[in-house]
PDB file of N, CA and C in Angstrom:
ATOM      1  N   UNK A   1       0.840  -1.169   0.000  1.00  0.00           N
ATOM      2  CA  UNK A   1       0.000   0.000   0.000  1.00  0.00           C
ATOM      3  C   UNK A   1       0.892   1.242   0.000  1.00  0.00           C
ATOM      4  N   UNK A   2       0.423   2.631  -0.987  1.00  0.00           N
ATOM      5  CA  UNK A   2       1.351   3.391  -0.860  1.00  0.00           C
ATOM      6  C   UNK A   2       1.029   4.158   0.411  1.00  0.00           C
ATOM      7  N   UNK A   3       2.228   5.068   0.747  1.00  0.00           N
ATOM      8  CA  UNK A   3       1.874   5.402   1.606  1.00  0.00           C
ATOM      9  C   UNK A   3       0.715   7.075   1.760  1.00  0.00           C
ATOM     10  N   UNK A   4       0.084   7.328   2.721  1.00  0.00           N
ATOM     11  CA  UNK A   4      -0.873   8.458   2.915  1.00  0.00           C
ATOM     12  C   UNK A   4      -0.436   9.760   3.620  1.00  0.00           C
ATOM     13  N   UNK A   5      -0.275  10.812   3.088  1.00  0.00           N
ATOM     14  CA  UNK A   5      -0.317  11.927   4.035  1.00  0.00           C
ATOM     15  C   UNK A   5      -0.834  12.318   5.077  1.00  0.00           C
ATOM     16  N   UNK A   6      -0.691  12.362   6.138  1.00  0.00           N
ATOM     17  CA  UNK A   6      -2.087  12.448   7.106  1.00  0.00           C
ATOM     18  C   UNK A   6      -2.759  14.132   6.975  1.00  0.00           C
ATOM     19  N   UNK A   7      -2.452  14.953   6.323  1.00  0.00           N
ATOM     20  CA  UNK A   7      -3.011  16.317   5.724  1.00  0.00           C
ATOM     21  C   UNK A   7      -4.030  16.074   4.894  1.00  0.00           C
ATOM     22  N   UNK A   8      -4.098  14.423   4.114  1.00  0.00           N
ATOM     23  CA  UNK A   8      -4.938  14.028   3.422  1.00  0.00           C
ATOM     24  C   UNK A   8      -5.751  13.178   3.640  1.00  0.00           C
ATOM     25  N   UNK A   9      -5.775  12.731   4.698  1.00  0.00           N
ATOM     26  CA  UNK A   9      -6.805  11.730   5.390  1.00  0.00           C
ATOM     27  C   UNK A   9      -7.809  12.296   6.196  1.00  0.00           C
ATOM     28  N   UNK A  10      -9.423  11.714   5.391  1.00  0.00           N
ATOM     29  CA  UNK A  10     -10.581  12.403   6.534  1.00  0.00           C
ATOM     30  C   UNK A  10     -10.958  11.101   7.349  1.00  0.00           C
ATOM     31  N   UNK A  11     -11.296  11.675   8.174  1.00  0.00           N
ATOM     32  CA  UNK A  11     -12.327  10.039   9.207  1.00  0.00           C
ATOM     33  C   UNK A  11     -13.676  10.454   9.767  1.00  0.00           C
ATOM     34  N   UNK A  12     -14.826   9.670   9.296  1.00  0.00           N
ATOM     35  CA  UNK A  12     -16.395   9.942   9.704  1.00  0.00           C
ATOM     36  C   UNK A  12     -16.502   8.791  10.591  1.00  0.00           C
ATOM     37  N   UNK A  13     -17.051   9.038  11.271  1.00  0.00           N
ATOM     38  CA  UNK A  13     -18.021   8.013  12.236  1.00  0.00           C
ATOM     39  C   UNK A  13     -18.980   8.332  11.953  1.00  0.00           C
ATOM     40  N   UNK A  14     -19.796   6.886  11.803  1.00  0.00           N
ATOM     41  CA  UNK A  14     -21.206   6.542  11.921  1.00  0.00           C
ATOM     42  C   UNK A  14     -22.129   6.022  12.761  1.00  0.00           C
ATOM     43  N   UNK A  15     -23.244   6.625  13.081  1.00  0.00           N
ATOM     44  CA  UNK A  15     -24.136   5.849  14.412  1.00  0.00           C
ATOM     45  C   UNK A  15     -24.283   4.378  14.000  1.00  0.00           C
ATOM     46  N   UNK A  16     -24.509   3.555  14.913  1.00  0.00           N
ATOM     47  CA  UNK A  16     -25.343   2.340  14.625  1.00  0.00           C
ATOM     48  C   UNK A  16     -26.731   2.462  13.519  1.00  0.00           C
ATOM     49  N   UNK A  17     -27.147   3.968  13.216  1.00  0.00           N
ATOM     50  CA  UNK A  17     -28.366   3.657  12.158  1.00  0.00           C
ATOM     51  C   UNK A  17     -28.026   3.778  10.869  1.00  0.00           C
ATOM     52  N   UNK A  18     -26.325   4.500  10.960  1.00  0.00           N
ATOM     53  CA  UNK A  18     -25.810   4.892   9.943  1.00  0.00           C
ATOM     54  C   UNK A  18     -25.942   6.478   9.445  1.00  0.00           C
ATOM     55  N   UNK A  19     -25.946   6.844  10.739  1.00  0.00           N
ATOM     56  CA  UNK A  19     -26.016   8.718  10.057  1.00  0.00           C
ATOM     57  C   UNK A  19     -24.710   9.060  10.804  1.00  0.00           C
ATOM     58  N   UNK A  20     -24.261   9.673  10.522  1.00  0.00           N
ATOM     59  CA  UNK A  20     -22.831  10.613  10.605  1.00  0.00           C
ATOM     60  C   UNK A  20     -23.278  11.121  12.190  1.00  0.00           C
ATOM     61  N   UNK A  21     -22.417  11.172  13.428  1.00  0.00           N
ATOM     62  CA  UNK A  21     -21.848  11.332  14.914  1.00  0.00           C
ATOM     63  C   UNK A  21     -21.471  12.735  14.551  1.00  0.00           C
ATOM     64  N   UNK A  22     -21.804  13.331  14.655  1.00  0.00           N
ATOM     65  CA  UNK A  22     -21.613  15.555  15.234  1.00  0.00           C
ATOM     66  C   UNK A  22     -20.182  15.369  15.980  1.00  0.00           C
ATOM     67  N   UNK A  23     -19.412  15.821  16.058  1.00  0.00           N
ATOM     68  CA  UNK A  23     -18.146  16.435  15.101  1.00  0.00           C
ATOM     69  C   UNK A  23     -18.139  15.756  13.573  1.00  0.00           C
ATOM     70  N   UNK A  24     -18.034  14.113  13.689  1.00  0.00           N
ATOM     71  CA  UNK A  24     -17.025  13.467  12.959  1.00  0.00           C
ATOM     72  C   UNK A  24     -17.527  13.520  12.146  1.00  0.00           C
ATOM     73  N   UNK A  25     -17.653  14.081  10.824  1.00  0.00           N
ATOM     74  CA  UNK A  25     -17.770  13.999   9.767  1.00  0.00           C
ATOM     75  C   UNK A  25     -16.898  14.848   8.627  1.00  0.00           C
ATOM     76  N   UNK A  26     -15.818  13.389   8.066  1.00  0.00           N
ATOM     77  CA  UNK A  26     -15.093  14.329   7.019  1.00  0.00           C
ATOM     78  C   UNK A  26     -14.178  15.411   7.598  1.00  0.00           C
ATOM     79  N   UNK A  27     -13.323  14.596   9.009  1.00  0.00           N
ATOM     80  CA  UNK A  27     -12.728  15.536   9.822  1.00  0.00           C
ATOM     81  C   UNK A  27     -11.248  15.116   9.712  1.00  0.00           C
ATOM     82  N   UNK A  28     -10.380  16.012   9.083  1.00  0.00           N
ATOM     83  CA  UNK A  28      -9.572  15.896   8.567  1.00  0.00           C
ATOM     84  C   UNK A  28      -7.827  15.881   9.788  1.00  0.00           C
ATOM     85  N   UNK A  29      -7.501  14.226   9.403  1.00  0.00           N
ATOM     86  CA  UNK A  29      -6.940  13.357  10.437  1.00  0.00           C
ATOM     87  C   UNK A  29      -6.009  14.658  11.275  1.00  0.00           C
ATOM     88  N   UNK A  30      -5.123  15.166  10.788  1.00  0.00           N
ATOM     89  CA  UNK A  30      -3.899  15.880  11.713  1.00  0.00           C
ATOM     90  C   UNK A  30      -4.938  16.802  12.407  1.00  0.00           C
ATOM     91  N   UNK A  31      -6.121  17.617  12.424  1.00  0.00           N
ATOM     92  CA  UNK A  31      -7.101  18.116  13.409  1.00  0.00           C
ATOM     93  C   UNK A  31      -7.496  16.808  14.823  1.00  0.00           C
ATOM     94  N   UNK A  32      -7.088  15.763  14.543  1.00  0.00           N
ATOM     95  CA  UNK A  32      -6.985  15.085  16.052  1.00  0.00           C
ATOM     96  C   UNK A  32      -6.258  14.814  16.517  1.00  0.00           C
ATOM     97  N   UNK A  33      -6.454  15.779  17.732  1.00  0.00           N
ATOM     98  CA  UNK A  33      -5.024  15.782  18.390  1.00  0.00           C
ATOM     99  C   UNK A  33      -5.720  16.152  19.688  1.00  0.00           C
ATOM    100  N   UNK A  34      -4.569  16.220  20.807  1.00  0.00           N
ATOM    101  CA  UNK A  34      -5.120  16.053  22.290  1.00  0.00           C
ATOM    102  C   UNK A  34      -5.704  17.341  22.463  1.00  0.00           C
ATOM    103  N   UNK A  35      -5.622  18.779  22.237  1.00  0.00           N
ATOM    104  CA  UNK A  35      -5.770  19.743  21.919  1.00  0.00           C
ATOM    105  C   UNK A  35      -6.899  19.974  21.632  1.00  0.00           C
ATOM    106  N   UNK A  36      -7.537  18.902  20.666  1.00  0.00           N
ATOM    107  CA  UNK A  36      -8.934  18.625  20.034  1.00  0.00           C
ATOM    108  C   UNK A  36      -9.991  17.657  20.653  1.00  0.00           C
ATOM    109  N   UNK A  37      -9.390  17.370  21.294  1.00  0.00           N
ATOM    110  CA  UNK A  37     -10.095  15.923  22.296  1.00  0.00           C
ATOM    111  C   UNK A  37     -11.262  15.947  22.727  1.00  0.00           C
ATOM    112  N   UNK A  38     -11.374  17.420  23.641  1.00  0.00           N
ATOM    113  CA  UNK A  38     -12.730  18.151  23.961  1.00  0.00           C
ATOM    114  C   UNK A  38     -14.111  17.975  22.767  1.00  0.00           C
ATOM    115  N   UNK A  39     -13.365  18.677  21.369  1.00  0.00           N
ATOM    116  CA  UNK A  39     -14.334  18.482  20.512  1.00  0.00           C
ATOM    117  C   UNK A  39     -15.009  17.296  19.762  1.00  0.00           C
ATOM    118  N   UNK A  40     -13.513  15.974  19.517  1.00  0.00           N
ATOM    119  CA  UNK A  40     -13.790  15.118  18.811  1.00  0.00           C
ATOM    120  C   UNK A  40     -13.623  13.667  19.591  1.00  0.00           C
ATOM    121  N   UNK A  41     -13.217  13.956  20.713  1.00  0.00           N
ATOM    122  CA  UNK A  41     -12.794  12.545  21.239  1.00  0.00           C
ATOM    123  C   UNK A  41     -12.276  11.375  20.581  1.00  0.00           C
ATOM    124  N   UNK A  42     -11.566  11.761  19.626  1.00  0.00           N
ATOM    125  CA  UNK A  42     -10.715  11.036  18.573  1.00  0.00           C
ATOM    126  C   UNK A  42      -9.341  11.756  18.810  1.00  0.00           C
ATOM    127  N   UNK A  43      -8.097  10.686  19.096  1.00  0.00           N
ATOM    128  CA  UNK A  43      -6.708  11.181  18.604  1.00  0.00           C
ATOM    129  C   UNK A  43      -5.973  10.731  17.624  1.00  0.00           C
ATOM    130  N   UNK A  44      -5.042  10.920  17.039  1.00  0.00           N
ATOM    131  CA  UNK A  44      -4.188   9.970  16.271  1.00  0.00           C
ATOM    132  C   UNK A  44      -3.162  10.611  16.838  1.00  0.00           C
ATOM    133  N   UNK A  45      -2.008   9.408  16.784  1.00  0.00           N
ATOM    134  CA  UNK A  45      -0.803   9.138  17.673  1.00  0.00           C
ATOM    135  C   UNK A  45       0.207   8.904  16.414  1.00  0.00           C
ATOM    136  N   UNK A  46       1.047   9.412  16.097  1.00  0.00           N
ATOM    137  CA  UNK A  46       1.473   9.272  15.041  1.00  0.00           C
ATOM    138  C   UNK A  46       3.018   8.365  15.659  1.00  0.00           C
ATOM    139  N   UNK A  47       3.403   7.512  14.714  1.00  0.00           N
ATOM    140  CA  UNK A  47       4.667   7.144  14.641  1.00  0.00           C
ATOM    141  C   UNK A  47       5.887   7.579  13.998  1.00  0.00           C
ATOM    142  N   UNK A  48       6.596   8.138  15.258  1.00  0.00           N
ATOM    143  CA  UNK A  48       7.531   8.563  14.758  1.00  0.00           C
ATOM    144  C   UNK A  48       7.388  10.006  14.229  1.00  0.00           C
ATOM    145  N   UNK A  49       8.733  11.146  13.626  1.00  0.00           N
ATOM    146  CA  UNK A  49       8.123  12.137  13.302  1.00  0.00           C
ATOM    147  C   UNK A  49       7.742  12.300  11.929  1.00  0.00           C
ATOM    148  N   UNK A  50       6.990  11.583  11.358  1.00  0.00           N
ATOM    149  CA  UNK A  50       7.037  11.875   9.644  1.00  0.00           C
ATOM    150  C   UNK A  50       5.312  11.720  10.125  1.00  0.00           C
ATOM    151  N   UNK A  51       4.854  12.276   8.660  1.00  0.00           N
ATOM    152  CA  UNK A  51       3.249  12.633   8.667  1.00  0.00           C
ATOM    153  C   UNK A  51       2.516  11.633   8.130  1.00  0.00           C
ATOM    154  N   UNK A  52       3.068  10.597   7.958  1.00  0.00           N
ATOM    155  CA  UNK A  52       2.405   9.827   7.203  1.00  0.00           C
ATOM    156  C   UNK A  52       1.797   8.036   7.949  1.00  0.00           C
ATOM    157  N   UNK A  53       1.456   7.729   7.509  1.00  0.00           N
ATOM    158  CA  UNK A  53       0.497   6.317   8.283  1.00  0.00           C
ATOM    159  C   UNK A  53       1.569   5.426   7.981  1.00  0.00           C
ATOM    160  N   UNK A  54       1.988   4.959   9.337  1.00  0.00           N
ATOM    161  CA  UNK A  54       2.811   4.349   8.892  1.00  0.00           C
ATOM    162  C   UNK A  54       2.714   2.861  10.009  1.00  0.00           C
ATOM    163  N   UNK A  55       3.066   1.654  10.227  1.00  0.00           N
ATOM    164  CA  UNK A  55       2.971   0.849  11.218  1.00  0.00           C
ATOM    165  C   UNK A  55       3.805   1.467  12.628  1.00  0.00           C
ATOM    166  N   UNK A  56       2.693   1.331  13.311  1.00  0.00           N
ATOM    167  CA  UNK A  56       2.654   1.640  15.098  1.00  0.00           C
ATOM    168  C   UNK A  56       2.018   2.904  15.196  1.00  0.00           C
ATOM    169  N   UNK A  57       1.739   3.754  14.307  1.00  0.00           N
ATOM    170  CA  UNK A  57       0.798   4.948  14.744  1.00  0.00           C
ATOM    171  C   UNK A  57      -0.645   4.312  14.914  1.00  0.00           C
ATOM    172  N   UNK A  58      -1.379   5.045  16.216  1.00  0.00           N
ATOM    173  CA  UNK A  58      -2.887   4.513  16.235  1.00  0.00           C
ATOM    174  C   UNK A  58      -3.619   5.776  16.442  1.00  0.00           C
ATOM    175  N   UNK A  59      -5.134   5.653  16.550  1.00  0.00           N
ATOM    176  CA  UNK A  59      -5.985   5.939  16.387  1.00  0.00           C
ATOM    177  C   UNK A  59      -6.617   5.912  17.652  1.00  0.00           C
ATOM    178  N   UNK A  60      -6.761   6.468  18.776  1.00  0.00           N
ATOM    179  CA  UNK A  60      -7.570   6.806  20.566  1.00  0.00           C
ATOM    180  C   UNK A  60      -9.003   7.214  19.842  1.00  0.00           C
ATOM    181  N   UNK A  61      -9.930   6.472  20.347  1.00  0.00           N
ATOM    182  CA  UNK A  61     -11.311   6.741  20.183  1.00  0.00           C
ATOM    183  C   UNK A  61     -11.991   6.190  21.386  1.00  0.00           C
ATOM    184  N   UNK A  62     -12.684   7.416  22.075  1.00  0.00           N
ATOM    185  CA  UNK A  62     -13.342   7.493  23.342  1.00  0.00           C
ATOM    186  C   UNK A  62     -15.050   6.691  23.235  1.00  0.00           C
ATOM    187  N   UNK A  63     -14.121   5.223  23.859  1.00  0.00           N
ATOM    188  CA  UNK A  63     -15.365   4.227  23.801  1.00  0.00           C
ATOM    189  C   UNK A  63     -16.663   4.586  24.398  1.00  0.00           C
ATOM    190  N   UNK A  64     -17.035   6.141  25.239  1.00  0.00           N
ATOM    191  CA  UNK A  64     -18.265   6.523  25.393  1.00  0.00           C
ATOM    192  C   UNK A  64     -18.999   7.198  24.905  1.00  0.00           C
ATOM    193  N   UNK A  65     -18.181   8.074  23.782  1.00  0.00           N
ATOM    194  CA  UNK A  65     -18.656   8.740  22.677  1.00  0.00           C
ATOM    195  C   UNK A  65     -19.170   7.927  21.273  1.00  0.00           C
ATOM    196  N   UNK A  66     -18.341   6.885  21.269  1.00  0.00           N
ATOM    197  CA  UNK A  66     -18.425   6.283  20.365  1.00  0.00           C
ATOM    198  C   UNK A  66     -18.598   4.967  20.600  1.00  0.00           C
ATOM    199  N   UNK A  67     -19.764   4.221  20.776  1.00  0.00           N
ATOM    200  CA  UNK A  67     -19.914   3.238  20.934  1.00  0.00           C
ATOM    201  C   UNK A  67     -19.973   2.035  20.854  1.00  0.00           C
ATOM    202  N   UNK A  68     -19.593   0.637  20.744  1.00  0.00           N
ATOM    203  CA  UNK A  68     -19.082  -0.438  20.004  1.00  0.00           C
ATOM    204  C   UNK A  68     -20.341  -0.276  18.961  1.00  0.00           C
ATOM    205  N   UNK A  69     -20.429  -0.841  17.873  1.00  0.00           N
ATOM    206  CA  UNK A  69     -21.281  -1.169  16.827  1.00  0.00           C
ATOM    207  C   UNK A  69     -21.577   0.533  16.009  1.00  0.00           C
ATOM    208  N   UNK A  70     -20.723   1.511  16.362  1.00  0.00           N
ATOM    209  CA  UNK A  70     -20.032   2.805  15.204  1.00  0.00           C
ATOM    210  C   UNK A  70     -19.601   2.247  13.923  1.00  0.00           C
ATOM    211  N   UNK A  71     -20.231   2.514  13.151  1.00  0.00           N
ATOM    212  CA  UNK A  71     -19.206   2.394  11.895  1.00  0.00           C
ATOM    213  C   UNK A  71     -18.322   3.707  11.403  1.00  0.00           C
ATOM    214  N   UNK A  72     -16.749   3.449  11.229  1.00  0.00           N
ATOM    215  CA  UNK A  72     -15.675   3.917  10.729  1.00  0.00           C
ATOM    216  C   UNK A  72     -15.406   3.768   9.493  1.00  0.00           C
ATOM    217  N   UNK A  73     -15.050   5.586   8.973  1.00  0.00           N
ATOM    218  CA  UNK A  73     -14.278   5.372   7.378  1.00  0.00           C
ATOM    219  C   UNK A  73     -12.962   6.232   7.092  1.00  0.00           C
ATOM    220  N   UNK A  74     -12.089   6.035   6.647  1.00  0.00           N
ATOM    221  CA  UNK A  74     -10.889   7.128   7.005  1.00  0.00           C
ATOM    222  C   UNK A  74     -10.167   6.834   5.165  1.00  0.00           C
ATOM    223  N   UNK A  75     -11.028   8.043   4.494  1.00  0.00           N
ATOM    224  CA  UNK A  75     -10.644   8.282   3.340  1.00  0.00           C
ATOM    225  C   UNK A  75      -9.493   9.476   3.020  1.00  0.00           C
ATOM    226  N   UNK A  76      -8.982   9.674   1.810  1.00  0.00           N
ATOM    227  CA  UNK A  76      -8.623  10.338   1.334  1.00  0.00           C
ATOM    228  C   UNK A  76      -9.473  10.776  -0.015  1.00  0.00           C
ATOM    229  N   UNK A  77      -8.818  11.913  -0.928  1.00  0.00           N
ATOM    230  CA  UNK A  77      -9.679  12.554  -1.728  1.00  0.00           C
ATOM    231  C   UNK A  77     -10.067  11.376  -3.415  1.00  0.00           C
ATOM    232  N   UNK A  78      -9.191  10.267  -3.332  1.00  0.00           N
ATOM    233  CA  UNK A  78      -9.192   9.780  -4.633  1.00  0.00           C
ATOM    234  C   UNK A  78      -9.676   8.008  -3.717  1.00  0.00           C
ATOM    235  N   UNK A  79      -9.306   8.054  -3.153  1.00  0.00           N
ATOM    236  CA  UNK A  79     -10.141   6.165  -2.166  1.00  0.00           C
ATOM    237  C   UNK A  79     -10.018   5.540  -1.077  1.00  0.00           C
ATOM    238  N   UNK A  80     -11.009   5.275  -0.575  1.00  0.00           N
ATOM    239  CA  UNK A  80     -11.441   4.607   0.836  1.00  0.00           C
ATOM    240  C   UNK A  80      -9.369   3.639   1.353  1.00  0.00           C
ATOM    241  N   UNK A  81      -8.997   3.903   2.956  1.00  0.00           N
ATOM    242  CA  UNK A  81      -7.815   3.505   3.357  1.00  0.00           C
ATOM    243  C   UNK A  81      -8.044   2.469   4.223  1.00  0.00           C
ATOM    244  N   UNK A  82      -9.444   2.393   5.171  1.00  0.00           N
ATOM    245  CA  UNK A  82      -9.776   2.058   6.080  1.00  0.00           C
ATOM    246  C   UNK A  82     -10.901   1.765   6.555  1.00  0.00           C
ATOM    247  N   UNK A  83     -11.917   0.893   7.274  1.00  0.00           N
ATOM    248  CA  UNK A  83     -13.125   1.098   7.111  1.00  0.00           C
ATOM    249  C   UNK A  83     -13.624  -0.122   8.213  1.00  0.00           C
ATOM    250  N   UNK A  84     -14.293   0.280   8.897  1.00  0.00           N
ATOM    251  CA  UNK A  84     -14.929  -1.101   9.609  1.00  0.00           C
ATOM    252  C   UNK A  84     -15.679  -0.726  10.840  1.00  0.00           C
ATOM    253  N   UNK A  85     -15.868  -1.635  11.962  1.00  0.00           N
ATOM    254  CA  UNK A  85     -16.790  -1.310  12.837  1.00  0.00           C
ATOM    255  C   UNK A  85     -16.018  -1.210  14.801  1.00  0.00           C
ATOM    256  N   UNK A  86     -16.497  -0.476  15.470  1.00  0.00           N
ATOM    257  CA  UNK A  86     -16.056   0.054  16.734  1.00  0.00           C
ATOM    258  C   UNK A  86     -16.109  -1.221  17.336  1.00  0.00           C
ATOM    259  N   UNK A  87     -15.329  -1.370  17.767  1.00  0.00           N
ATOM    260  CA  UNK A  87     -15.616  -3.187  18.842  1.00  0.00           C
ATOM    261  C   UNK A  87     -14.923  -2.961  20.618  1.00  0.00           C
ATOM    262  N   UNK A  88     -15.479  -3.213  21.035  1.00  0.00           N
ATOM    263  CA  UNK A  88     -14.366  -2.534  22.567  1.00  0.00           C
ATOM    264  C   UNK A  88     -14.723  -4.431  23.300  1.00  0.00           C
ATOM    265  N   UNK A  89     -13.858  -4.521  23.838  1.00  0.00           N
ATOM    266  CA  UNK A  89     -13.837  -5.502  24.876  1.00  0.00           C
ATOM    267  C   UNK A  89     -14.035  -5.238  26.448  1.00  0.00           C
ATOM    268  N   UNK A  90     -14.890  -5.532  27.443  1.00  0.00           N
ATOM    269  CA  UNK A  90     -14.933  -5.451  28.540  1.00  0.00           C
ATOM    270  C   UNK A  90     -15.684  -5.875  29.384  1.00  0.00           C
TER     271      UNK A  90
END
């Protein structure tokens, strides 16, 4: 896979009915940050200092905002990178 800019990556959450979660929609990845937490309760943790997605950077999503059975999409402007459903264990 090539690699992604994170300047170019959006991420929506979806309710369980499938309508778009108030922030997250089309919220463009380097805007989550701890800074932003208040608004989106989403972080990304990047690996290492380069901007790009790379293995060991993750994704903090506040399992009370967002609830197991959310659906997730984390596009860029030309095709889907990522995509699936909130699952928490406990």
């Amino acid at each position: 896979m090539e690699s992604a800019h994170v300047g170019e990556i959006y991420m929506t959450i979806y309710d369980q009915n499938g309508g778009f979660v108030d922030p997250m929609r089309n919220v463009i990845l380097t805007n989550r940050t701890e800074g932003n937490w208040v608004t989106y309760h989403v972080i990304f943790v990047k690996a290492g200092d380069e901007d790009y997605i790379r293995q060991g950077a993750r994704i903090v999503i506040d399992a009370t905002r967002y609830p197991s059975g959310c659906r997730y999409e984390m596009l860029t402007p030309s095709r889907i990178i990522a995509m699936g459903r909130l699952f928490y264990r406990g």
